[in-house]
C-alpha atoms as a PDB file:
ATOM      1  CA  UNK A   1      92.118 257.050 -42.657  1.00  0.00           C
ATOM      2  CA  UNK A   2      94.807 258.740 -44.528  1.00  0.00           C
ATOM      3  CA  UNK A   3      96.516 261.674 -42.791  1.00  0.00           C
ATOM      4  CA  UNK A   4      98.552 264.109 -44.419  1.00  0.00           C
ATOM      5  CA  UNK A   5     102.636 264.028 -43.142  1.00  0.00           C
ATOM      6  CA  UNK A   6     103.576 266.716 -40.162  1.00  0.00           C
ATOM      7  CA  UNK A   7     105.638 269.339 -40.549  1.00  0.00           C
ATOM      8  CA  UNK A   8     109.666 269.542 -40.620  1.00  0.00           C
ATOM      9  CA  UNK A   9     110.101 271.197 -37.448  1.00  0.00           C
ATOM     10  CA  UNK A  10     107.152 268.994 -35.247  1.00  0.00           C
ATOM     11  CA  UNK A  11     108.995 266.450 -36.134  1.00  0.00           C
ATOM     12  CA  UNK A  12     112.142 266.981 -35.417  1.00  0.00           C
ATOM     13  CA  UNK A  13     110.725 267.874 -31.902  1.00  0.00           C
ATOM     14  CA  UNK A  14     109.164 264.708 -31.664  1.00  0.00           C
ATOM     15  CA  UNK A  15     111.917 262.574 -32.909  1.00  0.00           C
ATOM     16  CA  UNK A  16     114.460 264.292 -31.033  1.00  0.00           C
ATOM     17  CA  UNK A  17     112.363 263.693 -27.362  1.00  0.00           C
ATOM     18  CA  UNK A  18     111.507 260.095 -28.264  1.00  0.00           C
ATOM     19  CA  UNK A  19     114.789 258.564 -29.771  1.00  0.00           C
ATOM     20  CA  UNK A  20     117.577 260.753 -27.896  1.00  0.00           C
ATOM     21  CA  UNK A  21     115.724 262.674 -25.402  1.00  0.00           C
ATOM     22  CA  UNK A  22     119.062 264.916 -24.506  1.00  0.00           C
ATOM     23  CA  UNK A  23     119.882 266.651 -27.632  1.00  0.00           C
ATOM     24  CA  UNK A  24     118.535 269.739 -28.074  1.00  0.00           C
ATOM     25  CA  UNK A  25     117.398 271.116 -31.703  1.00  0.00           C
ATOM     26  CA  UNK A  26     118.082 274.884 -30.873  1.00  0.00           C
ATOM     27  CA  UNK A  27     121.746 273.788 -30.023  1.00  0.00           C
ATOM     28  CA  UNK A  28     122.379 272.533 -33.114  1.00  0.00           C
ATOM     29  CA  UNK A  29     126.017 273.641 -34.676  1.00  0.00           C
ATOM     30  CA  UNK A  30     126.565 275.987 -37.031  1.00  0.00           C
ATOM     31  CA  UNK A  31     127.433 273.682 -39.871  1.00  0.00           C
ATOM     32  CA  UNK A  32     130.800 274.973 -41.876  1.00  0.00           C
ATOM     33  CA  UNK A  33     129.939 276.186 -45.843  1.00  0.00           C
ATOM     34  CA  UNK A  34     133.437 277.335 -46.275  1.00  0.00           C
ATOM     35  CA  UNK A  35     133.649 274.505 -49.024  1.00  0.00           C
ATOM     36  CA  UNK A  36     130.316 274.423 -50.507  1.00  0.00           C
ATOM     37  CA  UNK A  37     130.084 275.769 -54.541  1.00  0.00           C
ATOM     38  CA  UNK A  38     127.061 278.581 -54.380  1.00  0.00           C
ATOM     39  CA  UNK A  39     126.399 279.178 -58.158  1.00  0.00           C
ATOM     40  CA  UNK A  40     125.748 282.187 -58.765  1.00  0.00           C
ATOM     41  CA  UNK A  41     122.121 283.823 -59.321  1.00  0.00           C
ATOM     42  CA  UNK A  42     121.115 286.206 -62.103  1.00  0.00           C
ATOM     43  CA  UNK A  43     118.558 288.371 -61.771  1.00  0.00           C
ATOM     44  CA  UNK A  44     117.975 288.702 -65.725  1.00  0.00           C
ATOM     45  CA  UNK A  45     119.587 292.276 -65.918  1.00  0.00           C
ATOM     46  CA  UNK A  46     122.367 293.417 -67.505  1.00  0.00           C
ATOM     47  CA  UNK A  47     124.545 294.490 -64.214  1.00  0.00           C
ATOM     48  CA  UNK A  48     123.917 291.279 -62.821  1.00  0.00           C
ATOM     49  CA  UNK A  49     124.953 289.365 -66.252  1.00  0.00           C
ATOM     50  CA  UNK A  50     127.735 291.484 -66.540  1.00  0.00           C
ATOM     51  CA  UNK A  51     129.209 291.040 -62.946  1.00  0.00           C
ATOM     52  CA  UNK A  52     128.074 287.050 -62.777  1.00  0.00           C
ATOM     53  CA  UNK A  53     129.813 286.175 -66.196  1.00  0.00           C
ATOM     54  CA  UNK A  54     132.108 283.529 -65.918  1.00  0.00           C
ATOM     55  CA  UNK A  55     131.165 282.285 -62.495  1.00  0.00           C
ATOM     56  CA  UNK A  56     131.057 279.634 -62.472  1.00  0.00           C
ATOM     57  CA  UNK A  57     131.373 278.178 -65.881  1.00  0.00           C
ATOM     58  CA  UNK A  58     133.740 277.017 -68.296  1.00  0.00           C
ATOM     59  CA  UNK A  59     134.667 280.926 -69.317  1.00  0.00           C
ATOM     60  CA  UNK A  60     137.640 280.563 -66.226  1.00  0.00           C
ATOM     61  CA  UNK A  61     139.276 277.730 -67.677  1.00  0.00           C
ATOM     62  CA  UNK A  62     139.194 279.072 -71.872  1.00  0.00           C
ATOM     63  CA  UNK A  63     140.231 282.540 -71.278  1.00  0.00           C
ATOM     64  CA  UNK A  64     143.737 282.254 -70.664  1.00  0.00           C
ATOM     65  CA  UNK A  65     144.426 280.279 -73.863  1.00  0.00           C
ATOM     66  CA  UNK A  66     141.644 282.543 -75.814  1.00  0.00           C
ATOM     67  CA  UNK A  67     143.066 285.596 -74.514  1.00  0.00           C
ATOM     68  CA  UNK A  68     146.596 283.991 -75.755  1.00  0.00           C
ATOM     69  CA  UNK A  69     145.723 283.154 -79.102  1.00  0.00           C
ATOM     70  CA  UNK A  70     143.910 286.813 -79.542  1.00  0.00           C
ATOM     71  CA  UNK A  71     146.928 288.400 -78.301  1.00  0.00           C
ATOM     72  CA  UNK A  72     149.303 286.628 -80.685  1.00  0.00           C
ATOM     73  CA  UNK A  73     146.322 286.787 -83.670  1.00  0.00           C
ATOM     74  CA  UNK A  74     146.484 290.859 -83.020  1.00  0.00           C
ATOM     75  CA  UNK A  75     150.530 290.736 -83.093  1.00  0.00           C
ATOM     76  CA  UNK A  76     150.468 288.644 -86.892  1.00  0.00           C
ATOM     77  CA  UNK A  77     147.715 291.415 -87.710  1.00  0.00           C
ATOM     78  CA  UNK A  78     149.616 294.367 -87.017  1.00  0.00           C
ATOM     79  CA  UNK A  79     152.942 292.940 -88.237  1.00  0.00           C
ATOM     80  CA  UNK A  80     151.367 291.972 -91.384  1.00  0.00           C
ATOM     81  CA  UNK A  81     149.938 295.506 -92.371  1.00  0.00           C
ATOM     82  CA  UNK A  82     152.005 297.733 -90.298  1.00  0.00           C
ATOM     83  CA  UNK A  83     155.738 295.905 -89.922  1.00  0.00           C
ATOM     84  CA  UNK A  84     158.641 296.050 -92.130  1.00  0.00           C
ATOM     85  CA  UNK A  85     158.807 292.140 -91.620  1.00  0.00           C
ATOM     86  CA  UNK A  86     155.235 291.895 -93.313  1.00  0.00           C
ATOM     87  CA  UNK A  87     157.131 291.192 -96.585  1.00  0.00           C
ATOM     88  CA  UNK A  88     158.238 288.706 -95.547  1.00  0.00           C
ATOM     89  CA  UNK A  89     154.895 287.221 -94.130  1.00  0.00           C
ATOM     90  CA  UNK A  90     153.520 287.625 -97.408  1.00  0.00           C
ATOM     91  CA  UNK A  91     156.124 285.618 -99.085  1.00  0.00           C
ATOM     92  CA  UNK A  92     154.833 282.765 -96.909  1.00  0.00           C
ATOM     93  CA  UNK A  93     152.999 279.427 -98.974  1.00  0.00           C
ATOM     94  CA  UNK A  94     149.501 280.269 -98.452  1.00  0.00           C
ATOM     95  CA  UNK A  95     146.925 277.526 -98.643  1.00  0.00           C
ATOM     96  CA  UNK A  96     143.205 276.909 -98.475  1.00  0.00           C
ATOM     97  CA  UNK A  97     144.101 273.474 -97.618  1.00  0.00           C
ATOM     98  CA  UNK A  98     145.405 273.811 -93.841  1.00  0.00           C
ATOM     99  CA  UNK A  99     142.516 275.792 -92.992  1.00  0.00           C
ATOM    100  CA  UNK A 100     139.878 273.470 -94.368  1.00  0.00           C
ATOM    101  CA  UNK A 101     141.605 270.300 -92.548  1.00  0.00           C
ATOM    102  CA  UNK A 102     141.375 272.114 -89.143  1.00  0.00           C
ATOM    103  CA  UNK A 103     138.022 273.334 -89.556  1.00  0.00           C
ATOM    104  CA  UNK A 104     136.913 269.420 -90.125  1.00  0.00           C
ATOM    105  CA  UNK A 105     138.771 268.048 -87.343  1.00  0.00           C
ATOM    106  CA  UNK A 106     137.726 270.867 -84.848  1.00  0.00           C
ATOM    107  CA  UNK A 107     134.027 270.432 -85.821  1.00  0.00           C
ATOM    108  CA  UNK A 108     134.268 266.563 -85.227  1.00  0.00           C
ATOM    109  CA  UNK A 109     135.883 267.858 -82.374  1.00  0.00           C
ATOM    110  CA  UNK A 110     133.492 269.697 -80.978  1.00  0.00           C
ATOM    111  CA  UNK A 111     130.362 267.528 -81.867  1.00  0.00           C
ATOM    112  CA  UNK A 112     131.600 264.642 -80.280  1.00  0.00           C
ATOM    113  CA  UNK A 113     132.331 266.147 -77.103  1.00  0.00           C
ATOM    114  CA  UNK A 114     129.045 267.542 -77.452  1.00  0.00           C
ATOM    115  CA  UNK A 115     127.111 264.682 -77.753  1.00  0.00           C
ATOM    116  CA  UNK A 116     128.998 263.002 -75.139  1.00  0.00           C
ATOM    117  CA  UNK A 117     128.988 265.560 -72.644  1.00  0.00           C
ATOM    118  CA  UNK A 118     124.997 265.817 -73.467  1.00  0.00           C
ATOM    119  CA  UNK A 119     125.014 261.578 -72.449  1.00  0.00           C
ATOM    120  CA  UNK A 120     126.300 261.995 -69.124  1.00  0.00           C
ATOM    121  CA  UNK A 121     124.050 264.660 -68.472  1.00  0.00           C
ATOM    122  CA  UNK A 122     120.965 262.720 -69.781  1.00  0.00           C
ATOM    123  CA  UNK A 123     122.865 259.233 -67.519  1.00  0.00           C
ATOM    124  CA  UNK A 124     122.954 261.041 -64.626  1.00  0.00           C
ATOM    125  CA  UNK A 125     119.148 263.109 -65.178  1.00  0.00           C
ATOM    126  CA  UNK A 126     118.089 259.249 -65.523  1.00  0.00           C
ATOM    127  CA  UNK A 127     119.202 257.621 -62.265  1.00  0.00           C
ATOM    128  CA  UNK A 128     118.017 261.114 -60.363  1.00  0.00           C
ATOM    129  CA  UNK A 129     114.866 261.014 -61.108  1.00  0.00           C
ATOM    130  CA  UNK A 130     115.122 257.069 -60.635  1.00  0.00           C
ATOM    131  CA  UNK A 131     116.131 257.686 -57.516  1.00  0.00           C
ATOM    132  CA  UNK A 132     113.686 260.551 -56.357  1.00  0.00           C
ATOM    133  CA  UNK A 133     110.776 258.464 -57.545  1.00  0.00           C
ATOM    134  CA  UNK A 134     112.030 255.333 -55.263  1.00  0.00           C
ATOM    135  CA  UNK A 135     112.178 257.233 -52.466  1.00  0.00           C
ATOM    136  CA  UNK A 136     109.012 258.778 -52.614  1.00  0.00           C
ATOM    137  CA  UNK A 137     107.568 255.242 -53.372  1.00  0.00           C
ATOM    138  CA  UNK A 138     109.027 253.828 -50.018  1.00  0.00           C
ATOM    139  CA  UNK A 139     108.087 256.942 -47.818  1.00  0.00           C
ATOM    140  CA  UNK A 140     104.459 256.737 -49.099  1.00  0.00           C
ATOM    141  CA  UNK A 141     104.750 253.076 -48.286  1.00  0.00           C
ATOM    142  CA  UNK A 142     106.072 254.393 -44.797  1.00  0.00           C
ATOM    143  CA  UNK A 143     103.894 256.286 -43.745  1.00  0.00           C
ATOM    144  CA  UNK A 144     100.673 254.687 -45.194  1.00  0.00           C
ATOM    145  CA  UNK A 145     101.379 251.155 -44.582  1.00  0.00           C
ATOM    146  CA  UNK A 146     102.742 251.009 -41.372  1.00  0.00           C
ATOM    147  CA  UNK A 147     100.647 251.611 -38.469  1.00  0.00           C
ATOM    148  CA  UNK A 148     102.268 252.834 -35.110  1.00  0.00           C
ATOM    149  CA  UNK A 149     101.260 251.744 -31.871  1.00  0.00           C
ATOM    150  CA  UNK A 150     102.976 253.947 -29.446  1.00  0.00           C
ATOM    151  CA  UNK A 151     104.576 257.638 -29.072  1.00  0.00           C
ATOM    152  CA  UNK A 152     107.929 255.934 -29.876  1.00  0.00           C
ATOM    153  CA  UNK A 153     107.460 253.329 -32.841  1.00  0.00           C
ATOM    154  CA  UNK A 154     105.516 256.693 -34.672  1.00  0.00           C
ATOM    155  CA  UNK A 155     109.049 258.907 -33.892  1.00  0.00           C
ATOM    156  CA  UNK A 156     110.732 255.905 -35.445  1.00  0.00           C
ATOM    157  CA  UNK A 157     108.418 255.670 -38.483  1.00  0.00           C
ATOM    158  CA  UNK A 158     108.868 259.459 -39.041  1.00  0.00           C
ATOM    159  CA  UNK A 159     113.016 259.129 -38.481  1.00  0.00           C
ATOM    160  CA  UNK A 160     112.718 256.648 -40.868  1.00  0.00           C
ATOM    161  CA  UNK A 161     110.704 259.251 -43.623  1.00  0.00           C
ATOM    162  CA  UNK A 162     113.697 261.920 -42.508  1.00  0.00           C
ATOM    163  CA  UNK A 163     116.354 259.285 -43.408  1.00  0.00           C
ATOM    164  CA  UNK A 164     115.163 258.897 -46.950  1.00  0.00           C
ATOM    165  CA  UNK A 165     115.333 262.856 -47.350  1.00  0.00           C
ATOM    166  CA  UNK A 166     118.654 262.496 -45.920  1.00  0.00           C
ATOM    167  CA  UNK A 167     120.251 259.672 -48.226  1.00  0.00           C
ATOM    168  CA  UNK A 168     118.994 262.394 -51.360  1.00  0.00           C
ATOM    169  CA  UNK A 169     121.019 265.409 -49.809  1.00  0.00           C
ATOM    170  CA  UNK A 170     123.584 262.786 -49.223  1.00  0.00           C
ATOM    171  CA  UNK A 171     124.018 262.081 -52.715  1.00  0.00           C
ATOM    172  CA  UNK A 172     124.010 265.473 -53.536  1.00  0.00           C
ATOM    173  CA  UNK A 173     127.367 266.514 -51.690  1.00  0.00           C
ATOM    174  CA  UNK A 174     128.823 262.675 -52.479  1.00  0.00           C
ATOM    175  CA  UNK A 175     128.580 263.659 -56.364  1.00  0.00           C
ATOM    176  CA  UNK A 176     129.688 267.400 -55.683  1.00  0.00           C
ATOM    177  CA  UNK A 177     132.559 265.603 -53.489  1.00  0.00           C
ATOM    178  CA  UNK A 178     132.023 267.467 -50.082  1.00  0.00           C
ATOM    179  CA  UNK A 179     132.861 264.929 -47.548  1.00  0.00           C
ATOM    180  CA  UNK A 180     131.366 264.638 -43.804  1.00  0.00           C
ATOM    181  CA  UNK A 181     127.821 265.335 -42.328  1.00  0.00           C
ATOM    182  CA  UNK A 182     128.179 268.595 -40.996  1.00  0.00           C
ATOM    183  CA  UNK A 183     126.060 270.756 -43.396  1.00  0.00           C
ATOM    184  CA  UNK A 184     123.156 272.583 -42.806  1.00  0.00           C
ATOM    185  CA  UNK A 185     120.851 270.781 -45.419  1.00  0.00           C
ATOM    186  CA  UNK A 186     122.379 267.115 -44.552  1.00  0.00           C
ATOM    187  CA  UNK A 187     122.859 267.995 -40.192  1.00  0.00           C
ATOM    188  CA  UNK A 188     119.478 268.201 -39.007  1.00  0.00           C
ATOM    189  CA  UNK A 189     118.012 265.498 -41.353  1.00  0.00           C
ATOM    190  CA  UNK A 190     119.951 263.501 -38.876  1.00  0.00           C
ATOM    191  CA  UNK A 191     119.907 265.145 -35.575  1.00  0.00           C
ATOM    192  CA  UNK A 192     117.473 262.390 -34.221  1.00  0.00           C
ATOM    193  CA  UNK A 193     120.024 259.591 -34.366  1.00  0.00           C
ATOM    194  CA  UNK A 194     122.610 259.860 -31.354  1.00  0.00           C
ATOM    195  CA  UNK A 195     125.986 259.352 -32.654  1.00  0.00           C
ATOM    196  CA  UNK A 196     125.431 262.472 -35.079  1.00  0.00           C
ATOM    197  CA  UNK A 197     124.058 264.659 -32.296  1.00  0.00           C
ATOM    198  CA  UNK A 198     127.262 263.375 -29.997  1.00  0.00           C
ATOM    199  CA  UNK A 199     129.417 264.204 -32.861  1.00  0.00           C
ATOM    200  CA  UNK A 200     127.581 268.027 -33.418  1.00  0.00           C
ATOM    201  CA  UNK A 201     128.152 268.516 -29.535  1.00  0.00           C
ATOM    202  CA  UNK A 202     131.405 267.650 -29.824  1.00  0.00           C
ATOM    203  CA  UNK A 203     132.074 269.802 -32.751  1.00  0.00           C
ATOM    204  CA  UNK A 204     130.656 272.957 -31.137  1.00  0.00           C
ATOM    205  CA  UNK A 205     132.720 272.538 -27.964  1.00  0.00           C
ATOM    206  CA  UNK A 206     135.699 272.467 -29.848  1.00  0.00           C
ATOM    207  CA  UNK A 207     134.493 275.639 -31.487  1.00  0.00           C
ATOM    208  CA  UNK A 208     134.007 277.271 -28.729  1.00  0.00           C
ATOM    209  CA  UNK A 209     137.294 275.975 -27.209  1.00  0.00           C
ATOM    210  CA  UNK A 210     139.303 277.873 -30.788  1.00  0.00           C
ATOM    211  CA  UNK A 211     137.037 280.869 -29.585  1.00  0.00           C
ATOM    212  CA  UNK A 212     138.135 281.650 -26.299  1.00  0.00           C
ATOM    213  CA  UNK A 213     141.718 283.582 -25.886  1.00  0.00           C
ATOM    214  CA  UNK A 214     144.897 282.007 -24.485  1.00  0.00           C
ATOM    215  CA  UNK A 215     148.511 284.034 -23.819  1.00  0.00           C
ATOM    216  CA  UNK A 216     150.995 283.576 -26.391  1.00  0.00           C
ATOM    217  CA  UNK A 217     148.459 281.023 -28.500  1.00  0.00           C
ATOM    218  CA  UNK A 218     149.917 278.113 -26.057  1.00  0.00           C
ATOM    219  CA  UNK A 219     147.272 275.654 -25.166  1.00  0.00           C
ATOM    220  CA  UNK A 220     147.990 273.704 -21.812  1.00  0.00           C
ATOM    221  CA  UNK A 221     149.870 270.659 -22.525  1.00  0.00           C
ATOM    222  CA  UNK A 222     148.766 267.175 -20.339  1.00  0.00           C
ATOM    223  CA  UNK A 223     150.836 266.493 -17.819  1.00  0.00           C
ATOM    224  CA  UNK A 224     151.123 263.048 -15.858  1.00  0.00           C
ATOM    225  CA  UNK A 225     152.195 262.268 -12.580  1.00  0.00           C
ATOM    226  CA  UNK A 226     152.467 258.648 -13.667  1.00  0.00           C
ATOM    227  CA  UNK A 227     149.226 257.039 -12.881  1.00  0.00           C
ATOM    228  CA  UNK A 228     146.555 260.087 -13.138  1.00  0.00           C
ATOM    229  CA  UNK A 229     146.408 262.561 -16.442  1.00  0.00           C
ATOM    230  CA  UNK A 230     146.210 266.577 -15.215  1.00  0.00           C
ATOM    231  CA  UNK A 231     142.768 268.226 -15.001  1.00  0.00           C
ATOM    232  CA  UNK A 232     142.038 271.543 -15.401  1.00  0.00           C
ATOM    233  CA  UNK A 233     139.439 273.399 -13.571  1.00  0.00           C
ATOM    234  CA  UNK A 234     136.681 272.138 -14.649  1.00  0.00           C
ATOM    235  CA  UNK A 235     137.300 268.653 -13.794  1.00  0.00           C
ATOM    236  CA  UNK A 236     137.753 267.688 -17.884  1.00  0.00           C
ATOM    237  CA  UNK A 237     140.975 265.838 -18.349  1.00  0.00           C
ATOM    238  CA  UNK A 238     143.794 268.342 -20.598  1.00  0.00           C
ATOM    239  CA  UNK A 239     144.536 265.484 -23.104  1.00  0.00           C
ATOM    240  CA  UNK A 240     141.401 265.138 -24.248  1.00  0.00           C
ATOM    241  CA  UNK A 241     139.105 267.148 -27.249  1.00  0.00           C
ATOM    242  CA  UNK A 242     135.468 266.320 -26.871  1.00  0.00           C
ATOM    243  CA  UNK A 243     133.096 265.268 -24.149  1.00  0.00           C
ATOM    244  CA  UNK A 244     133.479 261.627 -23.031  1.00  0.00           C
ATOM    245  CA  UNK A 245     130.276 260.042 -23.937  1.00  0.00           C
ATOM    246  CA  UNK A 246     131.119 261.626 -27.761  1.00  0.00           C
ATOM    247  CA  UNK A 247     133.415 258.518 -29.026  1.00  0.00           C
ATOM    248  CA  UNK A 248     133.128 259.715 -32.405  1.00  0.00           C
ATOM    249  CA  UNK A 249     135.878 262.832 -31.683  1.00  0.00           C
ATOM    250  CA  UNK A 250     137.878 261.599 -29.331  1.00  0.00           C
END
């Protein structure tokens, strides 16, 4: 009989206990957004269109050469009608020709980075929806077609389901170039597999460590004694960043 999937956070309780039974889900890091591009939202009115315009879009990067060009279009304008050199401006060759010409050449201009920017698009809409429709292929194959006999192979069927949601979010931040794991859509998605939850512990001590206030901003240097490193207090060798068991940081 067909069941319908769990939800997110049962889940993630039961992976987490089965596969790695000493991370905890509450403890997860705060994952850094610091480098993530929000868009901006628009409500539809005209305060939020006004104060929204141009972020982000292209409008940045054309209006320092637009404003340019007005600027020096306003400076012909008012030396033409208004300036003593205007004389001379009108005893300039005028022709129909120039004008024409550029008009052509923009307009080619402009369609074929049109229709080429449009391709792209319509490339990259392809293999997107190529790729959502694969993955939801092989998680219905998942969780339909493979039977679990225990506690454990059933936390590794769903890990498996939670990967393929991962690898999507994954390919989101690869093609927005925002390296590493540590993001709060892409983190938990793989919180069940240990080296990621070593390397979230490990990231949250160090936190923690940046947190807490030293005199003069010196941290305490190692010191040997030739065979033994120096430990501080808490038993935790100086000279090192992370917990032990977290390879990943160290």
């Amino acid at each position: 009989m067909f069941h319908s999937p769990p939800s997110f956070e049962n889940t993630q309780k039961l992976i987490s206990s089965s596969i790695h039974p000493n991370h905890k889900p509450n403890q997860m890091v705060q994952y850094d957004l610091s480098r993530r591009r929000v868009p901006q939202k628009n409500d539809g009115s005209k305060a939020s269109a006004l104060f929204t315009f141009g972020s982000p879009s292209i409008v940045p990067f054309v209006a320092g050469p637009s404003l340019a060009m007005g600027l020096w279009a306003t400076g012909v304008t008012c030396a033409w009608n208004w300036s003593p050199a205007g004389e001379w401006l009108k005893n300039l060759p005028q022709s129909q020709i120039l004008i024409t010409l550029l008009g052509v050449v923009m307009g080619l201009l402009l369609v074929f980075r049109t229709n080429t920017a449009y391709d792209r698009y319509y490339e990259g809409r392809k293999v997107w929806a190529n790729t959502h429709s694969n993955i939801r292929s092989l998680a219905r194959l998942f969780w339909a077609g493979v039977k679990a006999k225990d506690d454990q192979q059933e936390a590794r069927k769903r890990g498996a389901m939670t990967l393929l949601a991962a690898f999507a979010v994954a390919t989101k931040h690869h093609v927005r170039d925002e390296a590493g794991h540590m993001w709060d859509d892409l983190g938990p998605l793989l919180a069940h597999i240990p080296v990621f939850a070593e390397a979230a512990q490990c990231r949250k001590f160090n936190t923690r460590r940046k947190e807490v206030p030293v005199p003069n901003r010196q941290l305490p240097k190692p010191i040997f004694n030739g065979r033994k490193p120096h430990r501080n207090e808490h038993g935790r060798s100086a000279n090192r960043n992370c917990f032990p068991s977290a390879k990943v940081c160290s």
